[in-house]
N, C-alpha and C. Protein backbone atom coordinates (compact mmCIF):
# COMPACT_ATOMS: atom_id res chain seq x y z
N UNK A 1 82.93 4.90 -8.93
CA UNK A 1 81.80 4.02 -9.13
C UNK A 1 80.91 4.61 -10.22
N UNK A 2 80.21 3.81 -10.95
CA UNK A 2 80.09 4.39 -12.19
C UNK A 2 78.09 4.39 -11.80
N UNK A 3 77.28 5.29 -12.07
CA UNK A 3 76.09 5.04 -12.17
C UNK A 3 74.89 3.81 -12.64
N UNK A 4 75.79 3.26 -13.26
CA UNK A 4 75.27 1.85 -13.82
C UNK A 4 75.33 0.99 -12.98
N UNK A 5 76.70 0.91 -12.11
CA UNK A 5 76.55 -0.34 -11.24
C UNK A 5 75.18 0.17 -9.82
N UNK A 6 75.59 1.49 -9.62
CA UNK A 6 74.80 1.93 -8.80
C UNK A 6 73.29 1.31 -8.65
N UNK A 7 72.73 1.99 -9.90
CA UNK A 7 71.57 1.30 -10.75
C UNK A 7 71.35 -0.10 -10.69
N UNK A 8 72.33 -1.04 -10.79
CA UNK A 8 72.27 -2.06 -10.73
C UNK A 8 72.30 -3.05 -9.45
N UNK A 9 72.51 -2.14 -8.39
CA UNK A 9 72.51 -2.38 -7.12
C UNK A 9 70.99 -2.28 -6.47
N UNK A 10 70.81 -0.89 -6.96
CA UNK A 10 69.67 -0.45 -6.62
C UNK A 10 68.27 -1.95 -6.94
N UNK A 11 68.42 -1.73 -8.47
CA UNK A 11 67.77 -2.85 -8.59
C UNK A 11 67.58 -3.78 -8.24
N UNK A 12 68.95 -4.76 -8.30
CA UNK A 12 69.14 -5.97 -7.32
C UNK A 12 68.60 -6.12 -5.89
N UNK A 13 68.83 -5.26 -5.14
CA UNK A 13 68.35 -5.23 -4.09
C UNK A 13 66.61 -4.75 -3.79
N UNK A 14 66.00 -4.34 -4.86
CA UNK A 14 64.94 -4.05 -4.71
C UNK A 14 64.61 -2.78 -4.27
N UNK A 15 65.48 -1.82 -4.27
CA UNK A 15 65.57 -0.59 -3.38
C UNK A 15 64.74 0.68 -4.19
N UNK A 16 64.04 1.39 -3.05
CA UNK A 16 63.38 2.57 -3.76
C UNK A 16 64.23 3.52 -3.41
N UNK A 17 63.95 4.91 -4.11
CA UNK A 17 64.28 6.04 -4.08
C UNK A 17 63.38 6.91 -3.91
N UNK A 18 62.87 8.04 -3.05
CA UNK A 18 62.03 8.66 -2.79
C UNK A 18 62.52 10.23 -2.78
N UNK A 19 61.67 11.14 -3.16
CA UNK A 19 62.16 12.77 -3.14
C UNK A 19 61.00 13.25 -2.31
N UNK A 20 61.42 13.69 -1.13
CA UNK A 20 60.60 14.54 -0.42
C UNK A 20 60.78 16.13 -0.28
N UNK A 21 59.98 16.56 -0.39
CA UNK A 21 59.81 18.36 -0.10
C UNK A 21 59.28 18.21 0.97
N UNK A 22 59.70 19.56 1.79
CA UNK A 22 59.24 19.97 2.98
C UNK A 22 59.27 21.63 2.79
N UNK A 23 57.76 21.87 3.18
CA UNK A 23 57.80 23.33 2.75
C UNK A 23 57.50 24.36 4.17
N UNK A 24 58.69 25.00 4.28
CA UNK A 24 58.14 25.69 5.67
C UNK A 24 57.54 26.64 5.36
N UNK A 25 56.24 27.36 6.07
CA UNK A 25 55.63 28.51 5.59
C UNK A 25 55.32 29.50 6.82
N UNK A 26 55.09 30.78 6.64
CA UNK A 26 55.13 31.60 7.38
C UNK A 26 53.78 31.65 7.76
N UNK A 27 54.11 31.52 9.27
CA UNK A 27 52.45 31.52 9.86
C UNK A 27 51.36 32.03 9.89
N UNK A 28 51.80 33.37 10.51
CA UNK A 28 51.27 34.59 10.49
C UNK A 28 50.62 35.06 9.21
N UNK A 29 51.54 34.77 8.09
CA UNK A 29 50.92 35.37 6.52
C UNK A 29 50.00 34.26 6.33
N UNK A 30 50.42 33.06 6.50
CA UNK A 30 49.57 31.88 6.05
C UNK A 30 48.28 32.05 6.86
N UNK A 31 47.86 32.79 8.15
CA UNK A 31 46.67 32.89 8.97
C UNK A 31 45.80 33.81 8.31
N UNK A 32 46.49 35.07 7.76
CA UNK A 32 45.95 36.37 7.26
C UNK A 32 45.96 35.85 5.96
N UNK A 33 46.23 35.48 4.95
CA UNK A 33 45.72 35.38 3.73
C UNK A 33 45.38 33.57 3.05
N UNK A 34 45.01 32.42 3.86
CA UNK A 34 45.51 31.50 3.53
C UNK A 34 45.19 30.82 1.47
N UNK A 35 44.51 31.59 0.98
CA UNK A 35 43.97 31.30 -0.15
C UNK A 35 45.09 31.98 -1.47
N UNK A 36 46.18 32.44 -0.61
CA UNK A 36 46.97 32.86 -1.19
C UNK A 36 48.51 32.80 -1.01
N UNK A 37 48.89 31.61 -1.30
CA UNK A 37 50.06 30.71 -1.11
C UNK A 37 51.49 31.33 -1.20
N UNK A 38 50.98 32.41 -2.25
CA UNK A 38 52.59 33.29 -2.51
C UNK A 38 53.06 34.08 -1.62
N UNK A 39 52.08 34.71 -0.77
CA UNK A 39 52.83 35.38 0.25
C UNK A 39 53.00 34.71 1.46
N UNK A 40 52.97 33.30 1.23
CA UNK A 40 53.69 32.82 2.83
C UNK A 40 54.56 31.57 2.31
N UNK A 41 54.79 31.07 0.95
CA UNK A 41 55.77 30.13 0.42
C UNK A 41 56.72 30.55 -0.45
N UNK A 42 58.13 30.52 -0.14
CA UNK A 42 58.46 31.01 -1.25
C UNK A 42 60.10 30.14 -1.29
N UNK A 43 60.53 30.23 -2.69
CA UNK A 43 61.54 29.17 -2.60
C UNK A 43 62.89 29.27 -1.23
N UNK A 44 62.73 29.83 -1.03
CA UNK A 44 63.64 29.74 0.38
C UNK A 44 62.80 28.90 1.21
N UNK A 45 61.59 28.87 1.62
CA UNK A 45 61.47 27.92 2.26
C UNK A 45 61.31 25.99 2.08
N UNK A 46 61.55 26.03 1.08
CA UNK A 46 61.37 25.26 0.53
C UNK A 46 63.02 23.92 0.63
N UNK A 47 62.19 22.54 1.43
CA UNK A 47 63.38 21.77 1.60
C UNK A 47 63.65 20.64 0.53
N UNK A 48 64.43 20.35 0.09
CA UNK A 48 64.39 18.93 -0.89
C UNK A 48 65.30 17.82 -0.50
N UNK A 49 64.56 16.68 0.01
CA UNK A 49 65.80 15.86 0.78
C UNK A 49 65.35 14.24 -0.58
N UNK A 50 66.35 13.14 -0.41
CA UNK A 50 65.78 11.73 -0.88
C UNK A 50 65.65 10.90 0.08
N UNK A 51 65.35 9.86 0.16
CA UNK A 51 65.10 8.47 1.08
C UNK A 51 65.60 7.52 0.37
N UNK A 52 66.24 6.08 0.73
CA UNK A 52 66.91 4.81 -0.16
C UNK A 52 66.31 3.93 0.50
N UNK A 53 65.38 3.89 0.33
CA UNK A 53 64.44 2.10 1.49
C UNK A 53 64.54 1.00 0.87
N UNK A 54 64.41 0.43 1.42
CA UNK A 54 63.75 -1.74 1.24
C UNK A 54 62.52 -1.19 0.59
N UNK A 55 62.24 -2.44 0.08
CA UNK A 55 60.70 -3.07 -0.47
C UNK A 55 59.76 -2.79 0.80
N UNK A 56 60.02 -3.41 1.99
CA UNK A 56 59.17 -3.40 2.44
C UNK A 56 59.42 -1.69 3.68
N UNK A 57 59.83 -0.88 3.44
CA UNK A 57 59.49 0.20 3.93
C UNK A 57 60.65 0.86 4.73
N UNK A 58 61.98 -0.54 5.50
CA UNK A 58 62.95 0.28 5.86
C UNK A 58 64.25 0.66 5.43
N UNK A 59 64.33 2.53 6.49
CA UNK A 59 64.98 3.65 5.60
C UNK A 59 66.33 3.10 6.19
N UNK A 60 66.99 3.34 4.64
CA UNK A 60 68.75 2.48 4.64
C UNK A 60 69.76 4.21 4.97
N UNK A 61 68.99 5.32 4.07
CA UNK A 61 69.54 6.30 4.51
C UNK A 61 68.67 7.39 3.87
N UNK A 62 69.11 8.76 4.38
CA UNK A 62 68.17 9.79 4.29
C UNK A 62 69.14 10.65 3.95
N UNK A 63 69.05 11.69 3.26
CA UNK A 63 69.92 13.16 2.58
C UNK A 63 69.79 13.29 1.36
N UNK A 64 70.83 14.42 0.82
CA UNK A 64 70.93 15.09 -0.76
C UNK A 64 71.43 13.19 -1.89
N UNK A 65 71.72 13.67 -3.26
CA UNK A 65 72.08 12.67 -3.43
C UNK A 65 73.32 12.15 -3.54
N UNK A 66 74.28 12.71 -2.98
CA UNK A 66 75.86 12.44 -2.88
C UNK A 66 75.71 11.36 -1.74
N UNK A 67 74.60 12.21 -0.34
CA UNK A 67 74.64 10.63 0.66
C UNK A 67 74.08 9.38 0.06
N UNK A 68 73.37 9.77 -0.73
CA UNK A 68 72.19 7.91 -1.25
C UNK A 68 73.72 7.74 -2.06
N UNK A 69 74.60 8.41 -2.92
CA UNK A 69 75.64 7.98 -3.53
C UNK A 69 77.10 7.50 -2.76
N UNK A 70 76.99 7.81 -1.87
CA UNK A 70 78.17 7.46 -0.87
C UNK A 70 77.51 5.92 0.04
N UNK A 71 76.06 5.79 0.04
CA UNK A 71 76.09 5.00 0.96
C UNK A 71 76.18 3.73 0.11
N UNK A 72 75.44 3.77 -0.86
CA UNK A 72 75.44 3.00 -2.31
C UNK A 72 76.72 2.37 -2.53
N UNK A 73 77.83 3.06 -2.82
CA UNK A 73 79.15 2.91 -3.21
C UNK A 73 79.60 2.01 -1.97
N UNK A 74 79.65 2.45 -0.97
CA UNK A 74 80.46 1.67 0.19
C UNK A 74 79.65 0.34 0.47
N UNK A 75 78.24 0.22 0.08
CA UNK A 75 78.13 -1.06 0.41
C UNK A 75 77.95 -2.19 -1.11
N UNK A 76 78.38 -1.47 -2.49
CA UNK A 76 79.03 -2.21 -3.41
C UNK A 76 80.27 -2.54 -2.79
N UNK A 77 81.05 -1.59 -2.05
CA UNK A 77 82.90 -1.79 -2.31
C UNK A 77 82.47 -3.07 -0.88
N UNK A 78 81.74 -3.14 0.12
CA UNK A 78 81.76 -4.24 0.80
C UNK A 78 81.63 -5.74 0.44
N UNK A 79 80.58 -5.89 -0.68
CA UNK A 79 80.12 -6.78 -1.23
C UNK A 79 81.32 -7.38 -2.20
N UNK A 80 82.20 -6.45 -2.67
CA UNK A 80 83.28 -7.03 -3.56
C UNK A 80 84.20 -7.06 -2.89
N UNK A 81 84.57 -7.22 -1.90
CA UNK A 81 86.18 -7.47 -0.83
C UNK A 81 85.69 -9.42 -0.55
């Protein structure tokens, strides 16, 4: 499946794409120094997931982007059978 049709799905359907971070931080450091972010964030904690929603808000699927690309693909290959 080529990125274009993807794109073009996406569109058609009205669909967003969203990138969320989720940052876990260490408590304890974050209590004792909180004005100082580096010693309780650091890229290990650090999560990066996407979202594929509707217009109006509901989630079609959630993960890296191979899942928004796998879920994408299978419901082009449905639409063309």
């Amino acid at each position: 499946m080529t990125n274009q049709k993807r794109l073009n799905y996406i569109n058609s359907h009205n669909l967003n794409i969203e990138e969320h971070t989720i940052i876990n931080v260490d408590q304890e450091q974050l209590l004792e120094d909180p004005a100082d972010p580096e010693s309780y964030v650091d890229d290990s904690t650090i999560n990066i997931y996407l979202s594929l929603s509707t217009c109006d808000g509901k989630q079609l699927v959630i993960g890296d982007s191979e899942d928004l690309m796998a879920y994408i693909d299978a419901q082009i290959a449905a639409q063309t059978k």
